[in-house]
C-alpha atoms as a PDB file:
ATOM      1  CA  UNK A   1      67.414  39.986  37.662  1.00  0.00           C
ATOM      2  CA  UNK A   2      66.378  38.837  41.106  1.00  0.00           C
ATOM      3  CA  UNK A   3      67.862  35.746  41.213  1.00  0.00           C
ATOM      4  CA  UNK A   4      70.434  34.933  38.627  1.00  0.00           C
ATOM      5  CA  UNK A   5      72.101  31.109  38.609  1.00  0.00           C
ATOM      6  CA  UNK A   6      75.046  29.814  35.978  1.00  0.00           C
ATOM      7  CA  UNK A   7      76.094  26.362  35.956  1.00  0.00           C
ATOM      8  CA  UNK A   8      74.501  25.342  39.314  1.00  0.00           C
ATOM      9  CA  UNK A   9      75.555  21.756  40.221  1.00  0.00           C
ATOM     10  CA  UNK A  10      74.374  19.865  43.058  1.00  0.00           C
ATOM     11  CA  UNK A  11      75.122  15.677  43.996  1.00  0.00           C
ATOM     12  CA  UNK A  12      73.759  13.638  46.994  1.00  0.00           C
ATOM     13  CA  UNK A  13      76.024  10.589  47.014  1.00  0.00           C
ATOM     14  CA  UNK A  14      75.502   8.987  43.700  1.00  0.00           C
ATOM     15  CA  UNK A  15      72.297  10.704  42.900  1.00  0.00           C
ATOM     16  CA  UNK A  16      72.830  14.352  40.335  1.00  0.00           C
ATOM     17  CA  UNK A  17      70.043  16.254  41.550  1.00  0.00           C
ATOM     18  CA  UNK A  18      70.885  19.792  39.280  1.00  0.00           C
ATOM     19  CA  UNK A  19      73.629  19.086  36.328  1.00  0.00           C
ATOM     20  CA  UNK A  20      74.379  22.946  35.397  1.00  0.00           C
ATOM     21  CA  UNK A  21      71.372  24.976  36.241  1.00  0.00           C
ATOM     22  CA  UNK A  22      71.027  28.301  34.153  1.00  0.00           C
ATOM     23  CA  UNK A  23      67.829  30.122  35.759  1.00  0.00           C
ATOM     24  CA  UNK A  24      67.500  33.856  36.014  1.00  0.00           C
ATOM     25  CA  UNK A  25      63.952  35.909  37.507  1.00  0.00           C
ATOM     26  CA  UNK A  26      62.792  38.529  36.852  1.00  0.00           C
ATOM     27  CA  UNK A  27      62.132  41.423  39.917  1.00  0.00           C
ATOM     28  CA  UNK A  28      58.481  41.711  40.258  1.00  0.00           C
ATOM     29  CA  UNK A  29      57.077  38.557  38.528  1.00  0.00           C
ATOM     30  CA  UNK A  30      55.648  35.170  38.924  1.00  0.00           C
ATOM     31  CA  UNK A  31      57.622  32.649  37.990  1.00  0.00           C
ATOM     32  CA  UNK A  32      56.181  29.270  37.941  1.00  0.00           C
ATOM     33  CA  UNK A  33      59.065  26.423  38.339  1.00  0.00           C
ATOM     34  CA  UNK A  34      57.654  23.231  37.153  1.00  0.00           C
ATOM     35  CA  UNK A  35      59.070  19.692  37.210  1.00  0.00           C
ATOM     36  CA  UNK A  36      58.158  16.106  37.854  1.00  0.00           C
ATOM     37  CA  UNK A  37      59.080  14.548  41.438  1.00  0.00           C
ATOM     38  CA  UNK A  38      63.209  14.432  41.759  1.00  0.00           C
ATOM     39  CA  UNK A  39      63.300  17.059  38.959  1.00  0.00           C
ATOM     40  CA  UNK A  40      65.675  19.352  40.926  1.00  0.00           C
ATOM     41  CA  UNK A  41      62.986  21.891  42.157  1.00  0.00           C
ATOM     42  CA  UNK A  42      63.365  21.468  45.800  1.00  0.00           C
ATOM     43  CA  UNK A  43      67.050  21.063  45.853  1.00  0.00           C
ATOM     44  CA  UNK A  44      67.003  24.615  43.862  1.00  0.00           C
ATOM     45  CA  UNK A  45      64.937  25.955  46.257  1.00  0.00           C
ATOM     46  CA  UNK A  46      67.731  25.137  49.253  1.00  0.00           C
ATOM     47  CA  UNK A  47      70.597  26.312  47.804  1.00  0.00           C
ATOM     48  CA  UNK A  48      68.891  30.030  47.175  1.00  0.00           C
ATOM     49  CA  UNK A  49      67.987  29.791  50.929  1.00  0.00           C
ATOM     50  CA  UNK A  50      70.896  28.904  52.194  1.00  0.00           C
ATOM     51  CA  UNK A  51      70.095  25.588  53.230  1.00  0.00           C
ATOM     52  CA  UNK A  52      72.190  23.838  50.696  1.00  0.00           C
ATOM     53  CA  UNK A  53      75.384  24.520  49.204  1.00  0.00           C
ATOM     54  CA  UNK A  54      76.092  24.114  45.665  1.00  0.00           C
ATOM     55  CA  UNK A  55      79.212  21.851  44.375  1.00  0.00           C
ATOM     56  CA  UNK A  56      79.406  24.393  41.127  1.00  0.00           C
ATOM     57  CA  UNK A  57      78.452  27.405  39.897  1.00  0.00           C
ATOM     58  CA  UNK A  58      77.196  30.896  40.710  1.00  0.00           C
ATOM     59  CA  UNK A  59      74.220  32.102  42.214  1.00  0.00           C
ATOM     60  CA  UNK A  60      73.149  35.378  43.419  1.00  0.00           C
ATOM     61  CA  UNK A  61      70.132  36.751  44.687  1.00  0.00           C
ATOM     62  CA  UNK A  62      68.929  40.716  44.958  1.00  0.00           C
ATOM     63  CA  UNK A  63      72.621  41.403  43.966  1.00  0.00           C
ATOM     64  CA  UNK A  64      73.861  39.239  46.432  1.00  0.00           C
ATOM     65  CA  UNK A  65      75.878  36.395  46.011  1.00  0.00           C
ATOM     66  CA  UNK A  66      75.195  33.252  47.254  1.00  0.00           C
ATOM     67  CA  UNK A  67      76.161  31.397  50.034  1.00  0.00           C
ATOM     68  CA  UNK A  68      78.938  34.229  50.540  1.00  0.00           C
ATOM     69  CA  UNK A  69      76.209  36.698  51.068  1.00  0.00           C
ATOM     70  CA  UNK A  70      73.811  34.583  52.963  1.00  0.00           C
ATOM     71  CA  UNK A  71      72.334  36.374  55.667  1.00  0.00           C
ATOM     72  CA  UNK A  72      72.136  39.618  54.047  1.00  0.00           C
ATOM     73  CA  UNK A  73      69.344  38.397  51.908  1.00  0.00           C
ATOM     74  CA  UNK A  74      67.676  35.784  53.734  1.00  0.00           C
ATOM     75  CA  UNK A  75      65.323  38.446  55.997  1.00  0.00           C
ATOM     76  CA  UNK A  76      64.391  39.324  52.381  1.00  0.00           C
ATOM     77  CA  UNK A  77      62.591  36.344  51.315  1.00  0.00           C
ATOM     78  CA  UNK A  78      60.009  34.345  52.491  1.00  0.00           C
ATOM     79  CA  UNK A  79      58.836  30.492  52.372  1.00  0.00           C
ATOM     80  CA  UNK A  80      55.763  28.819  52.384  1.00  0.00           C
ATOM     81  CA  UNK A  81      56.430  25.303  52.381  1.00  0.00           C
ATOM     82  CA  UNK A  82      53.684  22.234  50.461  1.00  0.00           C
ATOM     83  CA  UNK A  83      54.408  20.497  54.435  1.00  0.00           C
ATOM     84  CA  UNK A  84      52.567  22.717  57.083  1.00  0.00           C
ATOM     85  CA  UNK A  85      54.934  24.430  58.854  1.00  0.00           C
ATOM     86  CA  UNK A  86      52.605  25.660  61.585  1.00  0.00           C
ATOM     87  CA  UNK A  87      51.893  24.771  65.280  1.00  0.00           C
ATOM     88  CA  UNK A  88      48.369  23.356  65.807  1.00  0.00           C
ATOM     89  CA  UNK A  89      48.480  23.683  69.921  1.00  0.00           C
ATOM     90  CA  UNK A  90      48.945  27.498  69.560  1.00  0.00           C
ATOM     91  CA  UNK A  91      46.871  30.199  68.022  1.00  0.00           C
ATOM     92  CA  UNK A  92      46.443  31.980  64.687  1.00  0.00           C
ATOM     93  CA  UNK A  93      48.056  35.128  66.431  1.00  0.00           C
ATOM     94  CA  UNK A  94      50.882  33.358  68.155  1.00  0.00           C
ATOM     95  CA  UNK A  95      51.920  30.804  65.225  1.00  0.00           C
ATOM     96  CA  UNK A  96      52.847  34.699  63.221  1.00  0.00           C
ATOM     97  CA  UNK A  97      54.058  36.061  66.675  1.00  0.00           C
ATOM     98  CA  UNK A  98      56.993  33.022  66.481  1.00  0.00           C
ATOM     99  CA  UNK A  99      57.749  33.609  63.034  1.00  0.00           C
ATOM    100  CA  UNK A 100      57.646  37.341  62.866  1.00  0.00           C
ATOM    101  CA  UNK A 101      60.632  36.932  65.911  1.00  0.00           C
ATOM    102  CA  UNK A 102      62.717  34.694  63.775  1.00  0.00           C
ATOM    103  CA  UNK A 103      63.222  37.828  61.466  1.00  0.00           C
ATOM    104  CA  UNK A 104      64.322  39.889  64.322  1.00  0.00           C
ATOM    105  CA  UNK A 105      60.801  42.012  65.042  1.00  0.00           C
ATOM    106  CA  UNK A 106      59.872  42.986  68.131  1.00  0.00           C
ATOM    107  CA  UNK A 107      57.387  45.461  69.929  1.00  0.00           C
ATOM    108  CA  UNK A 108      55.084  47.499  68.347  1.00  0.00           C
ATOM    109  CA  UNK A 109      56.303  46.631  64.745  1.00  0.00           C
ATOM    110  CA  UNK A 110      55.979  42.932  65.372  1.00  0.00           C
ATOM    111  CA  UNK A 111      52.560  43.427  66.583  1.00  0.00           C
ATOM    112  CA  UNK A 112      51.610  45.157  63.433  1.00  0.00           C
ATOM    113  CA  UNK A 113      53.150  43.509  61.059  1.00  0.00           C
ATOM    114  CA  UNK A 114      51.133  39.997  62.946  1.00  0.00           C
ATOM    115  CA  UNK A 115      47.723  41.710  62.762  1.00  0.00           C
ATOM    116  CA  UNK A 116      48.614  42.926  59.180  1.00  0.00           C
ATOM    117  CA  UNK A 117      49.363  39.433  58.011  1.00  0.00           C
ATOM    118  CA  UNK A 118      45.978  37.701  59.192  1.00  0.00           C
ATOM    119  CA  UNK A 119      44.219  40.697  57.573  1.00  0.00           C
ATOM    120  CA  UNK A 120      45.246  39.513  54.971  1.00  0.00           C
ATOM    121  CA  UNK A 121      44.362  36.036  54.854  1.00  0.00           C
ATOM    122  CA  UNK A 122      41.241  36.763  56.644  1.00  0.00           C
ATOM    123  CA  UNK A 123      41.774  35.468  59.748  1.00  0.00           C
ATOM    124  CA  UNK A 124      41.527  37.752  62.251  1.00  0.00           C
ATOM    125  CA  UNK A 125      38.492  36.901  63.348  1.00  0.00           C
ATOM    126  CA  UNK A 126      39.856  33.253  64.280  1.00  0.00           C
ATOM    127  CA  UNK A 127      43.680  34.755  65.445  1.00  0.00           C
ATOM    128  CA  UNK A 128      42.284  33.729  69.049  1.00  0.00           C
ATOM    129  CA  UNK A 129      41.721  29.990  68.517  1.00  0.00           C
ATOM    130  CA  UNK A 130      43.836  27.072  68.130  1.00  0.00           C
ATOM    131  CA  UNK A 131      45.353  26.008  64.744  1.00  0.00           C
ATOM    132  CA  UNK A 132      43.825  22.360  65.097  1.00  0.00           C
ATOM    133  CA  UNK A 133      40.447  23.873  65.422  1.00  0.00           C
ATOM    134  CA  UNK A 134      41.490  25.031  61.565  1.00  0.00           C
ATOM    135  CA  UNK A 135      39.743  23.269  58.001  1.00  0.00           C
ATOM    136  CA  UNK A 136      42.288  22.292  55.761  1.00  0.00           C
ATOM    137  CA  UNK A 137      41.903  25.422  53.616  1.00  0.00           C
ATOM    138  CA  UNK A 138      42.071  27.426  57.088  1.00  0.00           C
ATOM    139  CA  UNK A 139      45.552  25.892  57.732  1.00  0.00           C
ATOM    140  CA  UNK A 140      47.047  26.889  54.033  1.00  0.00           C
ATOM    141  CA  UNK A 141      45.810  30.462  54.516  1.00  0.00           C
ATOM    142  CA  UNK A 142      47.976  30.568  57.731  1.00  0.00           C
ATOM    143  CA  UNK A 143      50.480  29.026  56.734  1.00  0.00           C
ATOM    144  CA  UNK A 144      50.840  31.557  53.703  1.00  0.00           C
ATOM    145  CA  UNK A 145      50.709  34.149  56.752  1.00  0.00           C
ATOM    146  CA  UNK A 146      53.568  32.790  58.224  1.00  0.00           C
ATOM    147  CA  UNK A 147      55.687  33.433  54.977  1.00  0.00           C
ATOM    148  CA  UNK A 148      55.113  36.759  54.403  1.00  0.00           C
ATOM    149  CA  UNK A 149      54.392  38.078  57.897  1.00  0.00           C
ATOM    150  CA  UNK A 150      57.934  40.103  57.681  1.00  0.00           C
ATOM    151  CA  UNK A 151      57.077  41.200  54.435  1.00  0.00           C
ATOM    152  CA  UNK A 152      59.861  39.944  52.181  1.00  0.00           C
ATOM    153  CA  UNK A 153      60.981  41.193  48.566  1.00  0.00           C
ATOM    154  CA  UNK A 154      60.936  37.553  47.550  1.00  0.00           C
ATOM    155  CA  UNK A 155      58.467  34.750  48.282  1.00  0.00           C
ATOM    156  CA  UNK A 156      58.949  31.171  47.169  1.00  0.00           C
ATOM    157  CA  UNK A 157      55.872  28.880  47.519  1.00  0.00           C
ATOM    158  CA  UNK A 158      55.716  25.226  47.236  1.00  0.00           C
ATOM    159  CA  UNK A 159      52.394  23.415  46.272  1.00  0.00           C
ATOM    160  CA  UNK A 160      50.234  26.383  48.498  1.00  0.00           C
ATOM    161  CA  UNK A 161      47.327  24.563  47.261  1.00  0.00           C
ATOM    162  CA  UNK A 162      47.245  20.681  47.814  1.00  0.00           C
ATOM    163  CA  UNK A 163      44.718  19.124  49.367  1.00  0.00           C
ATOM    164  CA  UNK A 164      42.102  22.280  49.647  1.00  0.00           C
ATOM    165  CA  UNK A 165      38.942  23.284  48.349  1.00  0.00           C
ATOM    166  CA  UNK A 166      38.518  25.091  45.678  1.00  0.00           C
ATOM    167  CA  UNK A 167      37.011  28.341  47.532  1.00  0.00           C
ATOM    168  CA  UNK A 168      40.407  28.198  49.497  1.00  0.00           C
ATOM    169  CA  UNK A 169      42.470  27.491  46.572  1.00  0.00           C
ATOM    170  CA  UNK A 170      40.522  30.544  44.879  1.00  0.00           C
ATOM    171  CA  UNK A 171      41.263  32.719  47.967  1.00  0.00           C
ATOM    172  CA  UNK A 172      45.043  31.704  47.917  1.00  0.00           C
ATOM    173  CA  UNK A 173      45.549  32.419  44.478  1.00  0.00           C
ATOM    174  CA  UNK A 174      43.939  36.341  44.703  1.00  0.00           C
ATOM    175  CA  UNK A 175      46.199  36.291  47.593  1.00  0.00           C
ATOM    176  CA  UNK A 176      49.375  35.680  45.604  1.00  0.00           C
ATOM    177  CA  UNK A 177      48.177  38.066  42.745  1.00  0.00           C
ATOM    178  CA  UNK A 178      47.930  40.921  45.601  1.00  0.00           C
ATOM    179  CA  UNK A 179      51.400  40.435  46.831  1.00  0.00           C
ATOM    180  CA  UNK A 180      52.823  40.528  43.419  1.00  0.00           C
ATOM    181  CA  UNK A 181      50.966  43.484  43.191  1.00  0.00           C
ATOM    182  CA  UNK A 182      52.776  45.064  45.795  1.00  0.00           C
ATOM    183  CA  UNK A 183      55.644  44.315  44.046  1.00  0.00           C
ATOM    184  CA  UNK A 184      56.706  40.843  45.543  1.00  0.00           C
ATOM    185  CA  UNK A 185      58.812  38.720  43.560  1.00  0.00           C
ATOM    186  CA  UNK A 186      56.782  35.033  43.627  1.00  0.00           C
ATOM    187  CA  UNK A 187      58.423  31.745  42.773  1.00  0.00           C
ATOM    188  CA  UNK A 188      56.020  29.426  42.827  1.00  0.00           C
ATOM    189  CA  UNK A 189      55.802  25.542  42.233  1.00  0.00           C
ATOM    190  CA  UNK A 190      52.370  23.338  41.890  1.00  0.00           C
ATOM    191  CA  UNK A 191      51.237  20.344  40.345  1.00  0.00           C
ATOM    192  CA  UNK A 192      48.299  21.722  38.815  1.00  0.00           C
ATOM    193  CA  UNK A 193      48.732  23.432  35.532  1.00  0.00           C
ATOM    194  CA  UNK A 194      46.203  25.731  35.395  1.00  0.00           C
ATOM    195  CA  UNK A 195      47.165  27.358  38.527  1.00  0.00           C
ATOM    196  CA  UNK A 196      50.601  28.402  36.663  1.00  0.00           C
ATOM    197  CA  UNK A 197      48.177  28.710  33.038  1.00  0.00           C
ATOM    198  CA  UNK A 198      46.486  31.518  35.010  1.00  0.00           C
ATOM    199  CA  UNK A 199      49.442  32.936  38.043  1.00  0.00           C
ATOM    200  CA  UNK A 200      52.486  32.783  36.141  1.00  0.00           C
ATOM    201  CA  UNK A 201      54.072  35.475  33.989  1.00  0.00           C
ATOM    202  CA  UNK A 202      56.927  33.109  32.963  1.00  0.00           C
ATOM    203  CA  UNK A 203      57.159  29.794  33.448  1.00  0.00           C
ATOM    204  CA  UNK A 204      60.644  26.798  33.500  1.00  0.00           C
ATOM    205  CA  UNK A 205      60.122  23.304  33.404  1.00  0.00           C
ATOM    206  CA  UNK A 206      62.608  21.388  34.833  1.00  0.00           C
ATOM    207  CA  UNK A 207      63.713  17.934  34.335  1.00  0.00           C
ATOM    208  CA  UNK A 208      66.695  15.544  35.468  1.00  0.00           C
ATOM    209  CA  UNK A 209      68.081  18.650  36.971  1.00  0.00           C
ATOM    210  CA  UNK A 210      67.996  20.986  34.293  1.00  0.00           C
ATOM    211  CA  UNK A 211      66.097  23.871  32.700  1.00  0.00           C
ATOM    212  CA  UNK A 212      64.539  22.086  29.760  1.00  0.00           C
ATOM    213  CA  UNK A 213      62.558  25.034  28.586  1.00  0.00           C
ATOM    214  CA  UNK A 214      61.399  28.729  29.591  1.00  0.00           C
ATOM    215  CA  UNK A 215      59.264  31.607  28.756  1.00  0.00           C
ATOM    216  CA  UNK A 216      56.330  32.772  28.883  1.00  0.00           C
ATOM    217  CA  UNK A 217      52.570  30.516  28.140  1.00  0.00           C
ATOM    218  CA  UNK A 218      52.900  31.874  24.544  1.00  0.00           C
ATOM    219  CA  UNK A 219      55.950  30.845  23.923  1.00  0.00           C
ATOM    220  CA  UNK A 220      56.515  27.438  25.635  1.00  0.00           C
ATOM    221  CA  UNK A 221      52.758  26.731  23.612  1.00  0.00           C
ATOM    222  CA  UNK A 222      54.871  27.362  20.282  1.00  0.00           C
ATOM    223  CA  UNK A 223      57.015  24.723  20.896  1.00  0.00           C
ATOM    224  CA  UNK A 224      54.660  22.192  19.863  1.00  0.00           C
ATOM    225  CA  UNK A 225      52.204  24.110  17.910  1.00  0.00           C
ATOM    226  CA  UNK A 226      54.165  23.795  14.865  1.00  0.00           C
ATOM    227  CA  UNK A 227      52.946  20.461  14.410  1.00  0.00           C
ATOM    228  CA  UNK A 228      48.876  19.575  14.816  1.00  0.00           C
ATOM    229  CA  UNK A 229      47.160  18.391  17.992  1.00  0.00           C
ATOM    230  CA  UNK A 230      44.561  15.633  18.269  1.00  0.00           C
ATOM    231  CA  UNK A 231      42.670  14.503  21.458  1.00  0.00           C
ATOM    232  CA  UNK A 232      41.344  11.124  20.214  1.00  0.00           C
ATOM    233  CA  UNK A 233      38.221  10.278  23.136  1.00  0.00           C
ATOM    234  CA  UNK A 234      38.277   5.991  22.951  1.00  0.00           C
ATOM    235  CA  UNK A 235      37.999   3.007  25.570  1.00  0.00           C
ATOM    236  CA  UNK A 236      39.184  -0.363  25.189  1.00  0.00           C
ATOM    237  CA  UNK A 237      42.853  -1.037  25.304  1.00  0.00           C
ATOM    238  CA  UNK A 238      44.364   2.494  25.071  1.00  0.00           C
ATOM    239  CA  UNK A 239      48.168   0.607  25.505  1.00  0.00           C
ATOM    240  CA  UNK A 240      48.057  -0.876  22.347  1.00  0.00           C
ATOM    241  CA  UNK A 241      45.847   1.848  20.303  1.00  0.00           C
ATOM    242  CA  UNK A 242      48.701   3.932  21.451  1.00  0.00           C
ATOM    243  CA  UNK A 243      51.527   1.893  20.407  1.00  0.00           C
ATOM    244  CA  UNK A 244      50.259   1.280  16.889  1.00  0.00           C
ATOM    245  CA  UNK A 245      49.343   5.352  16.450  1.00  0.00           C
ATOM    246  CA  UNK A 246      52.792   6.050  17.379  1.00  0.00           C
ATOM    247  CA  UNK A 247      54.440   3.882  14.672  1.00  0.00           C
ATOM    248  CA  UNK A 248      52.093   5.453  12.537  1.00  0.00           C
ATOM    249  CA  UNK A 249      53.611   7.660   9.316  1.00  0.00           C
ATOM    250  CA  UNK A 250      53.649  11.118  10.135  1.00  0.00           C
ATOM    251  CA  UNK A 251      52.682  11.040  13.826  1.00  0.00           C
ATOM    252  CA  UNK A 252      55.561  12.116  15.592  1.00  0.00           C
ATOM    253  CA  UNK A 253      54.466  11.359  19.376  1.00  0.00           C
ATOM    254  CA  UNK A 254      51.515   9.749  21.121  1.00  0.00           C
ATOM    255  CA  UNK A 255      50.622   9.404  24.803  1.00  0.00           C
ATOM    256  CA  UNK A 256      47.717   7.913  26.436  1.00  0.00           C
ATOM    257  CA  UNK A 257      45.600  10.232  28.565  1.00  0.00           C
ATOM    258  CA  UNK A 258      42.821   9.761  31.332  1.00  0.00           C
ATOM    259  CA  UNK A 259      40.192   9.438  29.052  1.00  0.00           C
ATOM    260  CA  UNK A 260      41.899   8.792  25.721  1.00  0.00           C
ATOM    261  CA  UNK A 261      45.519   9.678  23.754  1.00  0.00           C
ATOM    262  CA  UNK A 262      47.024  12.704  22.557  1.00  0.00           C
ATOM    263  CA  UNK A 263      48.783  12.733  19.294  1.00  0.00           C
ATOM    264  CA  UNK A 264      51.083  15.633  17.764  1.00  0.00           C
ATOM    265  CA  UNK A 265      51.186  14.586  13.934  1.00  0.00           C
ATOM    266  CA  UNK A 266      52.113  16.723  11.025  1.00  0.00           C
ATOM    267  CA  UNK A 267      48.824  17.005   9.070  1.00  0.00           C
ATOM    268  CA  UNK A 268      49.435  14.440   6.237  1.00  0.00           C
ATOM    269  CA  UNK A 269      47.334  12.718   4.816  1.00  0.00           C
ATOM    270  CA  UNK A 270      45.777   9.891   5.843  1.00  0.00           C
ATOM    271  CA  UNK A 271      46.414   9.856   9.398  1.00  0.00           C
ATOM    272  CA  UNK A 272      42.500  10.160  10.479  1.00  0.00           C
ATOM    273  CA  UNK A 273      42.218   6.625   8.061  1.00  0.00           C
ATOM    274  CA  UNK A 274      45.176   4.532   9.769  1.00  0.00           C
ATOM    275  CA  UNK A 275      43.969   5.792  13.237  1.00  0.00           C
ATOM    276  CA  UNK A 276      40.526   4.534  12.583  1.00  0.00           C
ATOM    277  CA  UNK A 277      42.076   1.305  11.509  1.00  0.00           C
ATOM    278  CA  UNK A 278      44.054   0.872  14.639  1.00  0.00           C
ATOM    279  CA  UNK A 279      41.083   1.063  16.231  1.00  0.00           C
ATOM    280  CA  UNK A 280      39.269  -1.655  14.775  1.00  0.00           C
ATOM    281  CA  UNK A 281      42.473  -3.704  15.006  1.00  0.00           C
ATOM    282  CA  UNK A 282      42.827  -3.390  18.806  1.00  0.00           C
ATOM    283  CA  UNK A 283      39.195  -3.974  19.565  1.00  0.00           C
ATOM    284  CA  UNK A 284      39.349   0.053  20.564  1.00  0.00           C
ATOM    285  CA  UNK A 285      36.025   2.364  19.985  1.00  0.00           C
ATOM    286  CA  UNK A 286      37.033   5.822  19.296  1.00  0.00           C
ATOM    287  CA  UNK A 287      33.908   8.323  20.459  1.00  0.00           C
ATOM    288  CA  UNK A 288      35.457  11.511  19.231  1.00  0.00           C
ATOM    289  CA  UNK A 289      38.658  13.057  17.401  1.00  0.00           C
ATOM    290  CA  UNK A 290      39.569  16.915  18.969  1.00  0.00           C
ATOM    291  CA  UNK A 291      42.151  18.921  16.843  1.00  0.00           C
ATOM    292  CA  UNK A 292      43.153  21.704  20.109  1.00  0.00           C
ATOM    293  CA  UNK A 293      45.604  24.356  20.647  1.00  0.00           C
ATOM    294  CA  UNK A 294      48.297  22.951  23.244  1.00  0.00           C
ATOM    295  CA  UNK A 295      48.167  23.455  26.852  1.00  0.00           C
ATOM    296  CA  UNK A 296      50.673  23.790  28.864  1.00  0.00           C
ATOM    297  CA  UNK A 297      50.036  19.892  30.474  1.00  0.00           C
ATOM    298  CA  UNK A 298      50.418  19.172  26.596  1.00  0.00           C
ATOM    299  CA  UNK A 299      53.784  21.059  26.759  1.00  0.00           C
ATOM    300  CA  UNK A 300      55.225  19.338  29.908  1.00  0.00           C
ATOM    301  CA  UNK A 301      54.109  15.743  28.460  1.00  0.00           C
ATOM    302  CA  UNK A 302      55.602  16.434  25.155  1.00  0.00           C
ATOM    303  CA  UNK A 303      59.231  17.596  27.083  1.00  0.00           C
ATOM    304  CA  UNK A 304      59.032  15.266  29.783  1.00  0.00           C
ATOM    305  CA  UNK A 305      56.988  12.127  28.351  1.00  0.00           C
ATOM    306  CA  UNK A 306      55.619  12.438  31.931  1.00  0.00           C
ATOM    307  CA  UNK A 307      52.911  14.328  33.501  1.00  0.00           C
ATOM    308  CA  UNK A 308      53.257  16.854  36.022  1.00  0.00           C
ATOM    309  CA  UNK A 309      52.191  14.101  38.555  1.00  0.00           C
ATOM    310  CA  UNK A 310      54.053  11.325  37.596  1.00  0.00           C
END
């Protein structure tokens, strides 16, 4: 394993951010960390850098342990954080120049490895002008660059995609698959499910500071698909169509949606009746009833009671 944590513990004042960790990746994967605001991701994320030091446990990282071992694995990974961490009153070219010294390049190497990385993100023909001259998507891209311009063994990546369009966020994501490719370890945390649905070879959700569930699509989608899914499309007052559903006999959870409720029930009979029922009784109008296959938003709600963006 890559990065192997046991027990990891971490407080700010009265506030448990991880309560005993267990976490272990996988060299040459993507491995999609998910968890709701003040989950624990960032606060993960610091301790394998370096940034942070742990109250408890063990952590090591390429065979290294960690924070004893430090700086003999921190030139082998590589950060691309959701805040910009880019200069807009310099160029393409020197925004990689600055970071490529920070790993100790220099000369001839530094210059190649700083035309290599805007290859890459398809920049070069830009590398001349000024960052604020940059679209949003323009911006990402570089900042990506900035990561992996010393070519590290292990690249963590926060949210690469917010606030893009979707040609960008298509262009980051090939990106990502390329470097894995190569062999790059990826860590990567988003707020959009089907970025980790379609990136991710395993996936941990993480909640209250703790690894609530792992594995891969397939098998965090078995944790609810014992039981029967039903997207139930309705307007009126969702709250209380809701409530009643979930006091319902044999629906064992129910959460309202954008556009309607999801409900995990176990297939007896007459639930399709007494939902109908509800409906009339709460001045709801149901316009369709989906049985579906859980997603992996379906997974995280049914953990978490929360959506990824809560």
């Amino acid at each position: 394993m890559i990065i192997e944590c046991r027990g990891l513990e971490k407080s700010y004042k009265n506030i448990k951010a991880l309560k005993g960790l267990d976490l272990s990746i996988q060299e040459g994967t993507i491995y999609g960390l998910l968890g709701p605001n003040g989950a624990g991701k960032s606060t993960f994320i610091n301790i394998v850098a370096g940034l942070v030091r742990a109250d408890a446990g063990s952590l090591s990282v390429a065979g290294k342990s960690i924070p004893g071992e430090s700086n003999a694995v921190k030139k082998k990974m590589g950060f691309v954080p959701q805040d910009l961490a880019i200069y807009e009153d310099l160029t393409a070219y020197e925004n990689i120049s600055f970071f490529t010294s920070l790993y100790g390049l220099s000369g001839k190497e530094k210059r190649k490895k700083v035309e290599k990385a805007l290859e890459f993100v398809s920049l070069t023909d830009r590398k001349k002008d000024l960052v604020k001259t940059y679209s949003g998507g323009m911006k990402r891209r570089l900042n990506l660059a900035c990561g992996i311009c010393h070519e590290p063994e292990i690249l963590f990546l926060d949210e690469p995609t917010v606030g893009i369009d979707p040609q960008s966020r298509n262009h980051i994501m090939e990106s990502i698959r390329k470097l894995n490719k190569n062999g790059m370890t990826v860590i990567y945390t988003t707020h959009y499910m089907e970025e980790a649905e379609s990136l991710c070879d395993r996936i941990g959700i993480i909640d209250h500071g703790k690894i609530i569930a792992e594995g891969t699509l397939d098998d965090l989608q078995k944790i609810i698909s014992e039981n029967e899914l039903l997207f139930i499309e309705a307007t009126g007052d969702i709250g209380a169509l809701t409530g009643k559903i979930s006091k319902t006999v044999g629906i064992l959870e129910a959460y309202a949606e954008e556009n309607g409720i999801l409900v995990k029930h176990n297939g007896q009979k007459g639930i399709l009746e007494n939902i109908i029922k509800h409906a009339t009784d709460t001045g709801s109008e149901i316009h369709s009833m989906e049985s579906r296959r859980p997603n992996l938003e379906d997974v995280f709600l049914s953990l978490t009671g929360r959506t990824l963006r809560d």
